[in-house]
PDB file of N, CA and C in Angstrom:
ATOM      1  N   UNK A   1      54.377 102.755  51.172  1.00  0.00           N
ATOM      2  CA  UNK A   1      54.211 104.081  51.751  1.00  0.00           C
ATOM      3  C   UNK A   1      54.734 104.039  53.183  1.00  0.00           C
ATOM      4  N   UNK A   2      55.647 105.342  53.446  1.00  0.00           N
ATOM      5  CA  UNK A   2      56.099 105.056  54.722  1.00  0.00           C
ATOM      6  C   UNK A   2      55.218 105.420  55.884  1.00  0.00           C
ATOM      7  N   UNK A   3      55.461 105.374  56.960  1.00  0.00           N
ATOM      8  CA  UNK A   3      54.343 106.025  57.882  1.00  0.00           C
ATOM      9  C   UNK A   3      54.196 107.332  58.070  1.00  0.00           C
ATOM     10  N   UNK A   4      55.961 108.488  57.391  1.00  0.00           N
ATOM     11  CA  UNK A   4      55.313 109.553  57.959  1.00  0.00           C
ATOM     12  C   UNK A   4      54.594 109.939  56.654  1.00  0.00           C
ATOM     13  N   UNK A   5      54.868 109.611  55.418  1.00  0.00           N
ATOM     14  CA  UNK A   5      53.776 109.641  54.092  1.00  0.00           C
ATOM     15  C   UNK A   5      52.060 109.468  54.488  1.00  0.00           C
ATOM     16  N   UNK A   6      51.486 108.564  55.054  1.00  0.00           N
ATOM     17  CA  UNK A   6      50.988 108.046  55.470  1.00  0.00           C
ATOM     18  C   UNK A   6      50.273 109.081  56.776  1.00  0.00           C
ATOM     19  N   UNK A   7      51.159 109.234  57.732  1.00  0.00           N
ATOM     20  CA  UNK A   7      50.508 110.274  58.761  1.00  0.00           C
ATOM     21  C   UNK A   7      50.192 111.518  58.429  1.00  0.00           C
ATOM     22  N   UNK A   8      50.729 112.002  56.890  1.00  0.00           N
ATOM     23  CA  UNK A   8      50.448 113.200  56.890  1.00  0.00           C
ATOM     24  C   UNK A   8      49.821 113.307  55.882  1.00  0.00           C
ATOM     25  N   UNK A   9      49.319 112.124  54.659  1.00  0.00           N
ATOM     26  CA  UNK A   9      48.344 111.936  54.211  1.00  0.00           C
ATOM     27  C   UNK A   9      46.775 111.873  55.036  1.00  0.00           C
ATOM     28  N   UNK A  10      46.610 111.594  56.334  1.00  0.00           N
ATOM     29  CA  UNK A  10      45.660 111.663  57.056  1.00  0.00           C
ATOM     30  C   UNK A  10      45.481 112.661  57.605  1.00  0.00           C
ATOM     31  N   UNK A  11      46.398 113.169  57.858  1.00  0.00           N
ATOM     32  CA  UNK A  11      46.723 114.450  58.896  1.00  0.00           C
ATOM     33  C   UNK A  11      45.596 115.300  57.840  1.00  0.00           C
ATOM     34  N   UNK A  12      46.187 115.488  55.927  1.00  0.00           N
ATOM     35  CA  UNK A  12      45.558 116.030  55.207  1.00  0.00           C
ATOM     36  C   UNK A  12      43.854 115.954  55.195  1.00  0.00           C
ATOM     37  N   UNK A  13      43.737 114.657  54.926  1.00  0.00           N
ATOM     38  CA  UNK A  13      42.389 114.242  55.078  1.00  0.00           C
ATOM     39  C   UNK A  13      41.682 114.979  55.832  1.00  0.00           C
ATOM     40  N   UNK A  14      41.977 114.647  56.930  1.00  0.00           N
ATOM     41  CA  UNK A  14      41.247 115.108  58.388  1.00  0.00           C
ATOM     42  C   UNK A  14      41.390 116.330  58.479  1.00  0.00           C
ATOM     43  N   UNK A  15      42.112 117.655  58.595  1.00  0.00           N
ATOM     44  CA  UNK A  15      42.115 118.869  58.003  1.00  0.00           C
ATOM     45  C   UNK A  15      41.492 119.259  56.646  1.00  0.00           C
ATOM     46  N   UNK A  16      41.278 118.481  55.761  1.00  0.00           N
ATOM     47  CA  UNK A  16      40.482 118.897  54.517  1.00  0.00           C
ATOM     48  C   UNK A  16      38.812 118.905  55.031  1.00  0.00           C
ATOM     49  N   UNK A  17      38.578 117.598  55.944  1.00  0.00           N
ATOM     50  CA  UNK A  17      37.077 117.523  56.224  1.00  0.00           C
ATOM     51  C   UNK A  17      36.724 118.386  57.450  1.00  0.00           C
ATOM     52  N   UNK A  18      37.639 118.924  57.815  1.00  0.00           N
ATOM     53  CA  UNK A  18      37.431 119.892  58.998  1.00  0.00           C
ATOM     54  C   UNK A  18      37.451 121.360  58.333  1.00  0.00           C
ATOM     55  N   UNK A  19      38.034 121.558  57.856  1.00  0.00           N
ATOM     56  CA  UNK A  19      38.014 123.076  57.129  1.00  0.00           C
ATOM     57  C   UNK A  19      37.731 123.302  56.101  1.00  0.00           C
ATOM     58  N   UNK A  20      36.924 122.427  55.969  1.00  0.00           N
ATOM     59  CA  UNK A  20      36.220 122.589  53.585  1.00  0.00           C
ATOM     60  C   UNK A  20      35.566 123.982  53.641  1.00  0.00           C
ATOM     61  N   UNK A  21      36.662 124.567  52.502  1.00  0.00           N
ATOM     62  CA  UNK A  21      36.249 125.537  52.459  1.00  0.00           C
ATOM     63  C   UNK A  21      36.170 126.807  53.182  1.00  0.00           C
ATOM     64  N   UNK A  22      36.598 126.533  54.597  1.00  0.00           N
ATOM     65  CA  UNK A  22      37.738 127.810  55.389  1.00  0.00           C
ATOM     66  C   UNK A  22      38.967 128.160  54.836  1.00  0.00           C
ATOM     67  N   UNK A  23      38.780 129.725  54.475  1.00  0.00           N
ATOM     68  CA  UNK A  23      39.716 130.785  54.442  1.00  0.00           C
ATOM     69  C   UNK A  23      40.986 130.445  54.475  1.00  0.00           C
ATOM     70  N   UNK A  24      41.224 129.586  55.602  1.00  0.00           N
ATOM     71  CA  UNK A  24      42.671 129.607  56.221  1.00  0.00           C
ATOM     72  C   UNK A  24      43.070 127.910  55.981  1.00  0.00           C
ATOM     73  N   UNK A  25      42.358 127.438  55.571  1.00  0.00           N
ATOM     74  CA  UNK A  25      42.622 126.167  55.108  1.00  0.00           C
ATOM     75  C   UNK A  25      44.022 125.502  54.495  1.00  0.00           C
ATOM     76  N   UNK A  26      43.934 126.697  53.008  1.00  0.00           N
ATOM     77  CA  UNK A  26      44.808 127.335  52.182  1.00  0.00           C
ATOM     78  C   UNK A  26      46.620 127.138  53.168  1.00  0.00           C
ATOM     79  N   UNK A  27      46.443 128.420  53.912  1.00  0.00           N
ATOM     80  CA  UNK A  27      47.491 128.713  54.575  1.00  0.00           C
ATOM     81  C   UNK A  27      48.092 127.484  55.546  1.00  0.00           C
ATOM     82  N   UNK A  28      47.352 126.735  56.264  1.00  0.00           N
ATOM     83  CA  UNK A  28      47.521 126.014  57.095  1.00  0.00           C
ATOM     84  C   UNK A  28      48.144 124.700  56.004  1.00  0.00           C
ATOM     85  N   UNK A  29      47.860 124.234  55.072  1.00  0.00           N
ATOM     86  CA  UNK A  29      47.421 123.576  54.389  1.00  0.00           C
ATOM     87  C   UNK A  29      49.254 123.744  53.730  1.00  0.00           C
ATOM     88  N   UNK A  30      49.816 124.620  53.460  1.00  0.00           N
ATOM     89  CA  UNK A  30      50.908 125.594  53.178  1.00  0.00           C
ATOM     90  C   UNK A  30      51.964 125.303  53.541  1.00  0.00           C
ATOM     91  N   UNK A  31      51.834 125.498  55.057  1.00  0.00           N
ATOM     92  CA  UNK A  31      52.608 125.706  56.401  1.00  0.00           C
ATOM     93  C   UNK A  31      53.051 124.136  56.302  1.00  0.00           C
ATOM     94  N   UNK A  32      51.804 123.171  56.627  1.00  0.00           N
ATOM     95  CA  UNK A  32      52.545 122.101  56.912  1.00  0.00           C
ATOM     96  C   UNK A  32      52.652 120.893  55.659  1.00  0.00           C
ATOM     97  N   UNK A  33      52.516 122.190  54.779  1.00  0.00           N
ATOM     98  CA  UNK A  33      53.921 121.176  53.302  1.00  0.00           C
ATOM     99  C   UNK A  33      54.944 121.536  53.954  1.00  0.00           C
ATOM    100  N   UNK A  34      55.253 123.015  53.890  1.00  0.00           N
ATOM    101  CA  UNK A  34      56.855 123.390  54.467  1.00  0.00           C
ATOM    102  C   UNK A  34      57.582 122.604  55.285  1.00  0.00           C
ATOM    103  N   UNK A  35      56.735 122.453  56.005  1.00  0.00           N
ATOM    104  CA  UNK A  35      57.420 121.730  57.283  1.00  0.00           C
ATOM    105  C   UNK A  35      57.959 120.472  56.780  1.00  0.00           C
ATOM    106  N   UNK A  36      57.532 119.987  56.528  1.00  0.00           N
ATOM    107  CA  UNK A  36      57.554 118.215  55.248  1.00  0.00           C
ATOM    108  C   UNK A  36      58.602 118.275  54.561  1.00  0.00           C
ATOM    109  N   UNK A  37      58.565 119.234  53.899  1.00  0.00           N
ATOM    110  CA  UNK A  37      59.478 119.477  52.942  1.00  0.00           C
ATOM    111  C   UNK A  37      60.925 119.851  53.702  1.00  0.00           C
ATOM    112  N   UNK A  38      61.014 120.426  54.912  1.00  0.00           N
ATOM    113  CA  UNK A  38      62.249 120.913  55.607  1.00  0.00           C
ATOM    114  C   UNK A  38      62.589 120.089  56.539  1.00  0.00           C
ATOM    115  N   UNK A  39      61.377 119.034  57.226  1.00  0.00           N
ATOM    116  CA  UNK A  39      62.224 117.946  57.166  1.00  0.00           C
ATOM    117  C   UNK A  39      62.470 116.881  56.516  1.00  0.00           C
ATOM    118  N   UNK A  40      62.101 116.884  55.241  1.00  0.00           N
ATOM    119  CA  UNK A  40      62.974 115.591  54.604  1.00  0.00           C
ATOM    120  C   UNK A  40      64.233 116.366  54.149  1.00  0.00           C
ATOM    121  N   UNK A  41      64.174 117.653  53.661  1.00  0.00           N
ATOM    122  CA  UNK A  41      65.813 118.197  53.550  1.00  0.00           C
ATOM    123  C   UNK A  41      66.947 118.012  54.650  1.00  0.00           C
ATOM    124  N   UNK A  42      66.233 118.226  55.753  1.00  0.00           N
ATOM    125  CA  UNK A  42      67.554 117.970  57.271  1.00  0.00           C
ATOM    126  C   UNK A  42      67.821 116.001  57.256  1.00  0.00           C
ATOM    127  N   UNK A  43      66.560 115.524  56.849  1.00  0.00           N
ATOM    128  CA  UNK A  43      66.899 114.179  56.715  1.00  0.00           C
ATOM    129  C   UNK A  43      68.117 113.834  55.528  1.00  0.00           C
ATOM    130  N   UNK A  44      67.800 114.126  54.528  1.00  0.00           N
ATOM    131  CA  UNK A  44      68.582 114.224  53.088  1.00  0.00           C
ATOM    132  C   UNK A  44      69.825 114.955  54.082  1.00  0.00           C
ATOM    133  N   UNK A  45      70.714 115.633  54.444  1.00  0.00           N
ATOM    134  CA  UNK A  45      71.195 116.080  54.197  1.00  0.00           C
ATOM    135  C   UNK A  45      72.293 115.225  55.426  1.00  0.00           C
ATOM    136  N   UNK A  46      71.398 114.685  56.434  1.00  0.00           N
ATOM    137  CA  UNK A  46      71.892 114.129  57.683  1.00  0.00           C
ATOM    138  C   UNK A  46      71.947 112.873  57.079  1.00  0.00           C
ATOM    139  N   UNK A  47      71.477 112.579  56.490  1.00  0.00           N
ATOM    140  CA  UNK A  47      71.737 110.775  55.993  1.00  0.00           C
ATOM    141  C   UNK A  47      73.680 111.024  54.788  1.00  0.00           C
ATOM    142  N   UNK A  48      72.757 112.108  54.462  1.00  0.00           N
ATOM    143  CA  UNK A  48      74.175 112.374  53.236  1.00  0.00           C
ATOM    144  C   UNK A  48      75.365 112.413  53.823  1.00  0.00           C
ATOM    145  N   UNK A  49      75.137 112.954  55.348  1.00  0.00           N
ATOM    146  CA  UNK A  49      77.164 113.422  55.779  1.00  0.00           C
ATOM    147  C   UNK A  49      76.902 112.003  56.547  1.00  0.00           C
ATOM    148  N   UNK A  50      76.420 111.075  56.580  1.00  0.00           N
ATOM    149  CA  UNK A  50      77.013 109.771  57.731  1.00  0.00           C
ATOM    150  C   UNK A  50      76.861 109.736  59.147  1.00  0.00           C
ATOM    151  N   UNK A  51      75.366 110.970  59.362  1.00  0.00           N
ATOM    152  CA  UNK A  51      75.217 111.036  60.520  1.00  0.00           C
ATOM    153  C   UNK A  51      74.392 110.939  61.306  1.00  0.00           C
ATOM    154  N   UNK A  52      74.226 110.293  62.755  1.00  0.00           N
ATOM    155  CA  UNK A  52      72.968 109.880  63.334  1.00  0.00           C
ATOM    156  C   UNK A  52      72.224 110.988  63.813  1.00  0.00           C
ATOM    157  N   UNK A  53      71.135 110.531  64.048  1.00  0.00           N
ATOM    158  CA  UNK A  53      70.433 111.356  64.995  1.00  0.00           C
ATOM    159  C   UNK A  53      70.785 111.967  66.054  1.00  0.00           C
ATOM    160  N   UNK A  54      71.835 111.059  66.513  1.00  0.00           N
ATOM    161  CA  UNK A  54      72.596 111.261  68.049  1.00  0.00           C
ATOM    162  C   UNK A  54      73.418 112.462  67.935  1.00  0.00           C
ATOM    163  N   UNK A  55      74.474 112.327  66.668  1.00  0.00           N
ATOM    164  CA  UNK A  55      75.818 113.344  66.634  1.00  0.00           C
ATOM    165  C   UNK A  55      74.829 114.196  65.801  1.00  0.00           C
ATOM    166  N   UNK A  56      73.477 114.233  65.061  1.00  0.00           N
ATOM    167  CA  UNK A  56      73.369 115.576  64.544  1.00  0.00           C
ATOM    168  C   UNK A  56      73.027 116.345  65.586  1.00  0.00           C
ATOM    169  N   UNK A  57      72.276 115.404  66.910  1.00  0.00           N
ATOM    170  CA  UNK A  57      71.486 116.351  67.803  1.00  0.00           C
ATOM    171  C   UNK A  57      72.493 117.079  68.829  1.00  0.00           C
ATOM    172  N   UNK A  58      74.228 116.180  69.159  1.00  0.00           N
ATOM    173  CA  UNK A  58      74.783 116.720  69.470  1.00  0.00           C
ATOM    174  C   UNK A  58      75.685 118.165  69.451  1.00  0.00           C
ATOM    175  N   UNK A  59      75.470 118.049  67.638  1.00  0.00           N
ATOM    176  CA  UNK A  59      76.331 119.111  66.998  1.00  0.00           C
ATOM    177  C   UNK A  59      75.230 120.662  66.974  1.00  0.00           C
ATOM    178  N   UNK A  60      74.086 120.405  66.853  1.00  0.00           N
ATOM    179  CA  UNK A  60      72.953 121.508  66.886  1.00  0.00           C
ATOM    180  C   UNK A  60      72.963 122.095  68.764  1.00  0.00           C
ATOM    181  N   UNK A  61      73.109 120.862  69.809  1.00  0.00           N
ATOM    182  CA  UNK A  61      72.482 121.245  71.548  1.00  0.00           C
ATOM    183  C   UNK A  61      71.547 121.278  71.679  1.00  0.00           C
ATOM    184  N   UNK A  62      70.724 120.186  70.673  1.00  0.00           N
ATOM    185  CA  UNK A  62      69.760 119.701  71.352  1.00  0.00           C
ATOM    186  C   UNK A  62      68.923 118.398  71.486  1.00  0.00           C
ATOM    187  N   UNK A  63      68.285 117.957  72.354  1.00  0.00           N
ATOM    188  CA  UNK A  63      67.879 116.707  72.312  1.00  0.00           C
ATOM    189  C   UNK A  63      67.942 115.969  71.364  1.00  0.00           C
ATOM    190  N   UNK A  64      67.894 114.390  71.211  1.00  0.00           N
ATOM    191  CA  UNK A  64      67.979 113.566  70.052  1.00  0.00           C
ATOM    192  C   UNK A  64      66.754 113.646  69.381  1.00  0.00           C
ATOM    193  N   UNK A  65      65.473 113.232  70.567  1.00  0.00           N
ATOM    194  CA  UNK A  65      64.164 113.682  70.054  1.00  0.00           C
ATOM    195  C   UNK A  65      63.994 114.825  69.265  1.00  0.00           C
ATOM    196  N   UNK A  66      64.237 116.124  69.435  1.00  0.00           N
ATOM    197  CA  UNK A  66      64.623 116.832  68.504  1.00  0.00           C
ATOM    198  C   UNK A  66      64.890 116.894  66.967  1.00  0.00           C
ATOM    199  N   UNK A  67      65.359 116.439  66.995  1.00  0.00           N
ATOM    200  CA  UNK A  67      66.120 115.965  65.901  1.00  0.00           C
ATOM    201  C   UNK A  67      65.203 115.052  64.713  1.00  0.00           C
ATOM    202  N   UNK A  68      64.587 114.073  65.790  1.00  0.00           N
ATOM    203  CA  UNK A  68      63.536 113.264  65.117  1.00  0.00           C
ATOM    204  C   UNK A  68      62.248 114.019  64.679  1.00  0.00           C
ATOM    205  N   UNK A  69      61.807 115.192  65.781  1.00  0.00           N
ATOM    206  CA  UNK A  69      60.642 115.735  65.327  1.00  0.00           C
ATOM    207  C   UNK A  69      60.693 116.789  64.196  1.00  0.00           C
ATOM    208  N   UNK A  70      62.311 117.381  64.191  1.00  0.00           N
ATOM    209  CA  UNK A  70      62.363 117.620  63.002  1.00  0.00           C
ATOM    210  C   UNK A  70      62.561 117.320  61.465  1.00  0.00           C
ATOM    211  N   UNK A  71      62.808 116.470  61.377  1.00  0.00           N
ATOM    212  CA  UNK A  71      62.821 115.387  60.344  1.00  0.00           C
ATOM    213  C   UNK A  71      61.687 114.998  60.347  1.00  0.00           C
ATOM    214  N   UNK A  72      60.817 114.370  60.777  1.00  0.00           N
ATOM    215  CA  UNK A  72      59.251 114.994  60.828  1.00  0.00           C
ATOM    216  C   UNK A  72      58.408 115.820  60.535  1.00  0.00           C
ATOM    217  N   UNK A  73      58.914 116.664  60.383  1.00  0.00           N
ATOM    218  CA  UNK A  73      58.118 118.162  60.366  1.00  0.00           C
ATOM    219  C   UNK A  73      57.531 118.958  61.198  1.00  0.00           C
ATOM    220  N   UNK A  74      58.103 118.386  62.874  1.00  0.00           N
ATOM    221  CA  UNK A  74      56.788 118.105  63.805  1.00  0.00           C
ATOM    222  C   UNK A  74      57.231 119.727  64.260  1.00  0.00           C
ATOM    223  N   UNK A  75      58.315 120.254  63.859  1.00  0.00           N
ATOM    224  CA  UNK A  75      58.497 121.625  64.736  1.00  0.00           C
ATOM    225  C   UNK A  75      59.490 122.465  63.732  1.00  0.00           C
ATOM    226  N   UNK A  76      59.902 123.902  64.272  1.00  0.00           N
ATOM    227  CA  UNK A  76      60.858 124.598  63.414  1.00  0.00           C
ATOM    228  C   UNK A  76      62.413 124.585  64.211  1.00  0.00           C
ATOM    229  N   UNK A  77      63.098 124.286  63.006  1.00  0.00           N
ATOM    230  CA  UNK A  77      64.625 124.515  64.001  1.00  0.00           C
ATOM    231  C   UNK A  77      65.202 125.541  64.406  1.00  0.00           C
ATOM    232  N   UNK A  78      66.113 125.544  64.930  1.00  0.00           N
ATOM    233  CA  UNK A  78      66.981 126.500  65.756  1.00  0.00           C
ATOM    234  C   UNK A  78      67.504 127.014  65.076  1.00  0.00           C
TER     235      UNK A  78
END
């Protein structure tokens, strides 16, 4: 299991025992599959053309970090 498998298996956890059974659980719960899911697609898709983190973050204008937190899931892109 990789770590971000792993971080967001806990992430789950810890949001499941915090909101059992809140309303919005659901939604939140939602949101950050999406995110997961959109960045392993920018990953998939950046590994597929032969390209780093560096030249994807160059070709988008913005940071490299960037780049990483999206592939992460950690934010929405541009």
């Amino acid at each position: 299991m990789n770590h971000r498998r792993w971080k967001y298996r806990r992430d789950r956890r810890l949001l499941s025992e915090a909101l059992d059974g809140a309303p919005e659980y659901d939604r939140l719960y939602e949101e950050a599959e999406l995110a997961h899911d959109l960045g392993q697609l920018v990953y998939d898709r950046r590994t597929a053309l032969g390209l780093s983190q560096a030249e994807l973050a160059e070709r988008w204008g913005v940071p490299e970090h960037e780049v990483a937190r999206a592939e992460g899931g950690g934010i929405q892109l541009p």
